[in-house]
Protein backbone atom coordinates (compact mmCIF):
# COMPACT_ATOMS: atom_id res chain seq x y z
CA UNK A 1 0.00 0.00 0.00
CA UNK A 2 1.03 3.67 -0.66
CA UNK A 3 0.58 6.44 0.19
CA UNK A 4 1.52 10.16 -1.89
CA UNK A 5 1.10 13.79 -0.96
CA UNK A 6 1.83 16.74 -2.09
CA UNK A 7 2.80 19.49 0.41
CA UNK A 8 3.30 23.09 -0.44
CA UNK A 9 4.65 26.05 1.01
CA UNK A 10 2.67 28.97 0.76
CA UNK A 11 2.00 32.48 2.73
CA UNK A 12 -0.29 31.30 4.82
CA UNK A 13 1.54 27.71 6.48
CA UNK A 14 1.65 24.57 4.52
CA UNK A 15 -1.21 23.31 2.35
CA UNK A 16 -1.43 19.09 1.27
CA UNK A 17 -3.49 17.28 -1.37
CA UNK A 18 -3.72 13.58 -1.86
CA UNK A 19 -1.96 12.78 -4.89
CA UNK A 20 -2.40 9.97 -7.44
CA UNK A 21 0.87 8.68 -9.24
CA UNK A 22 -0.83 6.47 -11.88
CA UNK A 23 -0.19 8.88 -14.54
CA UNK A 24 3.36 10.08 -13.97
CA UNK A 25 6.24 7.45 -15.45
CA UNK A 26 9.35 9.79 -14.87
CA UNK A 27 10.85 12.41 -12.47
CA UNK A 28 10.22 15.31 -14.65
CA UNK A 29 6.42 14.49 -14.86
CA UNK A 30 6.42 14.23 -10.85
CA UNK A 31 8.47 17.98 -10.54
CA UNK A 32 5.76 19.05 -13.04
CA UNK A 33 3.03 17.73 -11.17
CA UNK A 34 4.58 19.03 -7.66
CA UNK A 35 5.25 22.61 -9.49
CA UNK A 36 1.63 23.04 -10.57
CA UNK A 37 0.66 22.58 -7.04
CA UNK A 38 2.48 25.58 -6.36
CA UNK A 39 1.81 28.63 -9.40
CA UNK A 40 4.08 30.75 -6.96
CA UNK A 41 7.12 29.04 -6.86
CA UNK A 42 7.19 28.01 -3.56
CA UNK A 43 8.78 25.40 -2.31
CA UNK A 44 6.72 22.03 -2.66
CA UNK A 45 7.42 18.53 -1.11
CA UNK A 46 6.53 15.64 -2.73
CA UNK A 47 6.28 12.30 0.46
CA UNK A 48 5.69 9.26 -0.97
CA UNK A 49 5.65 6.07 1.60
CA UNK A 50 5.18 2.02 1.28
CA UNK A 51 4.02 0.37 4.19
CA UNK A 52 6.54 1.00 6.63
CA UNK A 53 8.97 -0.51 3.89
CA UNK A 54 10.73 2.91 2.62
CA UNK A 55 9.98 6.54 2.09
CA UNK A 56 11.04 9.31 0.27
CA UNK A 57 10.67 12.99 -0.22
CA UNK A 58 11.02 15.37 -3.36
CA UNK A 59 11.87 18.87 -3.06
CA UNK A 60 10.77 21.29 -5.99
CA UNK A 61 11.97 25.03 -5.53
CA UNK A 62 10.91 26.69 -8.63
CA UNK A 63 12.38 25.82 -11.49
CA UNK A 64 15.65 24.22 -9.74
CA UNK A 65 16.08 20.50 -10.49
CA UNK A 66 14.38 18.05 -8.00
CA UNK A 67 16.40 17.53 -4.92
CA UNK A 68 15.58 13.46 -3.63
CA UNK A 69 16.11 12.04 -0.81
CA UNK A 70 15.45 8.01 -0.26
CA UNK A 71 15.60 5.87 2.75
CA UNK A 72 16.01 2.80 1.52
CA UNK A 73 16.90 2.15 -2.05
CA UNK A 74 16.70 -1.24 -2.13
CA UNK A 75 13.34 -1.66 -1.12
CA UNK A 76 12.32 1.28 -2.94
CA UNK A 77 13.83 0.07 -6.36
CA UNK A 78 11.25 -3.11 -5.90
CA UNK A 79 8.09 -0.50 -6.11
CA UNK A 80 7.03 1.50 -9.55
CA UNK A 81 7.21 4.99 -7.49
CA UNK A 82 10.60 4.04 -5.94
CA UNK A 83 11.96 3.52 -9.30
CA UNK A 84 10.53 7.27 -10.34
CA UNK A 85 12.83 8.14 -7.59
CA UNK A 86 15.69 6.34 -8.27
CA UNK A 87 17.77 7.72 -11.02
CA UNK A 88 20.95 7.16 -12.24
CA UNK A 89 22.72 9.95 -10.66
CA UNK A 90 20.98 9.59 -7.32
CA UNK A 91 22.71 5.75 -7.44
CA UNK A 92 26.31 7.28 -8.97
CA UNK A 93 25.63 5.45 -11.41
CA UNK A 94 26.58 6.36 -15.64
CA UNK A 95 23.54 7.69 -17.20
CA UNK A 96 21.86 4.77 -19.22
CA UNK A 97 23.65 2.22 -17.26
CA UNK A 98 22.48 -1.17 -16.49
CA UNK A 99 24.37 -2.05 -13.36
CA UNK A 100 21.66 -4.69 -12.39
CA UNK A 101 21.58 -8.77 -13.61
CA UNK A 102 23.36 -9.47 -17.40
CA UNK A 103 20.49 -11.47 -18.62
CA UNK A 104 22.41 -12.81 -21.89
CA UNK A 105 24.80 -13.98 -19.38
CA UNK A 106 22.67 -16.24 -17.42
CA UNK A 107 21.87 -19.84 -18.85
CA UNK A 108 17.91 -19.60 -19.41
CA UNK A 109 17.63 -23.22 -20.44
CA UNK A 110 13.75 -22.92 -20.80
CA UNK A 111 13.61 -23.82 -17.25
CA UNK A 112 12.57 -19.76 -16.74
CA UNK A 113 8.71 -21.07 -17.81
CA UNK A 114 8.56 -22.35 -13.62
CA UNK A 115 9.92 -25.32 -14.19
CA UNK A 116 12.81 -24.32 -11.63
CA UNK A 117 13.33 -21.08 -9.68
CA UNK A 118 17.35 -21.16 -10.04
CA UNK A 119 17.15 -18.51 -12.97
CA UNK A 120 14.84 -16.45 -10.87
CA UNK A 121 17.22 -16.35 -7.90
CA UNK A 122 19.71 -15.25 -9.91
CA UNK A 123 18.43 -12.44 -10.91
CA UNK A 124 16.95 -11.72 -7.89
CA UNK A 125 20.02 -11.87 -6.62
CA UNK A 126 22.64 -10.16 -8.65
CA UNK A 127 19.58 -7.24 -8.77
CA UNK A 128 19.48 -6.86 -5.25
CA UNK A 129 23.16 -6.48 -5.09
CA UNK A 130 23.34 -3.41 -7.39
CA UNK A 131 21.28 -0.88 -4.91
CA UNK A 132 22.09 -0.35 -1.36
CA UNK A 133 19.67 -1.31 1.62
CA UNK A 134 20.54 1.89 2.88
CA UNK A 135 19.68 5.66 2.48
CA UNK A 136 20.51 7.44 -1.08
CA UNK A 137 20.23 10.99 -2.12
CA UNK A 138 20.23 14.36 -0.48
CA UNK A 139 19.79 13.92 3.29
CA UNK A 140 20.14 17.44 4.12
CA UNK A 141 16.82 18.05 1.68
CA UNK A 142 14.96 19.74 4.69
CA UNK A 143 17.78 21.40 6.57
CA UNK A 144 16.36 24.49 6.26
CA UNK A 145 13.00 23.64 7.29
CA UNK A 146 14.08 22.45 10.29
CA UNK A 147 14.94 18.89 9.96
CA UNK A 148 18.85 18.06 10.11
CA UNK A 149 20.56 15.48 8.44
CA UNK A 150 21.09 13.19 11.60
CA UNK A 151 17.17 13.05 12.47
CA UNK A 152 15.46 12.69 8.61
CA UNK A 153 18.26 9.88 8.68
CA UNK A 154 16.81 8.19 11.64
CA UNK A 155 13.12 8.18 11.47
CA UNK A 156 11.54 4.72 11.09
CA UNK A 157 9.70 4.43 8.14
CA UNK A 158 6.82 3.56 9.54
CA UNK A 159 5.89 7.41 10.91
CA UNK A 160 8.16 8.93 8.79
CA UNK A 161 6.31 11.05 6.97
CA UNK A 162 4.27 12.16 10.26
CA UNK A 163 7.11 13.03 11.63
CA UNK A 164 8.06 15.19 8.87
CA UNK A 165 5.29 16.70 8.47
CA UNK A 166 5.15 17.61 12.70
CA UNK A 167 8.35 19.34 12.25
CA UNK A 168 7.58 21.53 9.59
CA UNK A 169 3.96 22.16 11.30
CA UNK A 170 1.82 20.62 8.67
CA UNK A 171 0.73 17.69 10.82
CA UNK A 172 -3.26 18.50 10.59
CA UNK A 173 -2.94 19.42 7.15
CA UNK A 174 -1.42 16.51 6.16
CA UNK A 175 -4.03 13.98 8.19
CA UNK A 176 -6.48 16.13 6.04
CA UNK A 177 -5.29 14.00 3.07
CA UNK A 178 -4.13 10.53 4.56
């Protein structure tokens, strides 16, 4: 299960909408969705969650490239909206890269129909070993709204984004939408 929301900065506090992510298939479509949300150029934050697996946030400041911040890429990269956020920068990896399984290299003998899972763990495997089961990104994204480094690092992903949105005092607002 997930859960999106869009939360923008304006002159009056912090104001969130429910979000759907159906439609949007790259980064660029989620800034542009985050950056209509805010016809100002405020700051908006884009928190995207899956149950109490990973989250991550997406900071839009005007026209300024996305700044992204994941807490675990490895789960993440298993989910269709962690793989939005995952790009090939935010891994250091080449752009266009393929640093995950060499399926021409693996022996699909047919047996890849079910008849045995061997070629499956493989490239479960070697997948799994490309992306780190650890943070990725910019973890000082909300510095300057009031959340260091140190404790956007530490929250459990379970209350994460609760907890982000307490600090920046956009708890009601974003209940509003959960």
């Amino acid at each position: 299960m997930y859960f999106a929301a869009l939360l923008a900065r304006t002159e009056d506090g912090w104001e969130a909408s429910d979000t759907e992510l159906d439609d949007v298939e790259t980064l660029s479509d989620l800034a542009d969705l985050a950056r209509e949300a805010s016809p100002d150029d405020d700051t908006v934050l884009v928190l995207i969650e899956q149950e109490d697996a990973w989250f991550g946030v997406v900071r839009i400041d005007g026209e300024d490239d996305p700044r992204i911040y994941v807490s675990d890429a490895a789960a993440a990269q298993r989910s269709a909206y962690g793989e939005l956020l995952l790009t090939d920068e935010l891994l250091g990896r080449e752009p266009g890269s393929d640093d995950g399984p060499d399926l021409d290299s693996l022996d699909l003998d047919g047996t890849e129909d079910g008849e045995s899972e061997d070629a499956d763990d493989a490239v479960g495997d070697a997948g799994a070993d490309a992306v780190p089961h650890s943070p990725v990104g910019d973890s000082r994204i909300l510095d300057d709204l009031g959340i260091s480094e140190k404790a956007l690092r530490i929250l459990d992903a379970e209350d994460a984004l609760g907890s982000i949105a307490e600090a920046l005092g956009a708890a009601e607002v974003l209940e509003t939408v959960r």
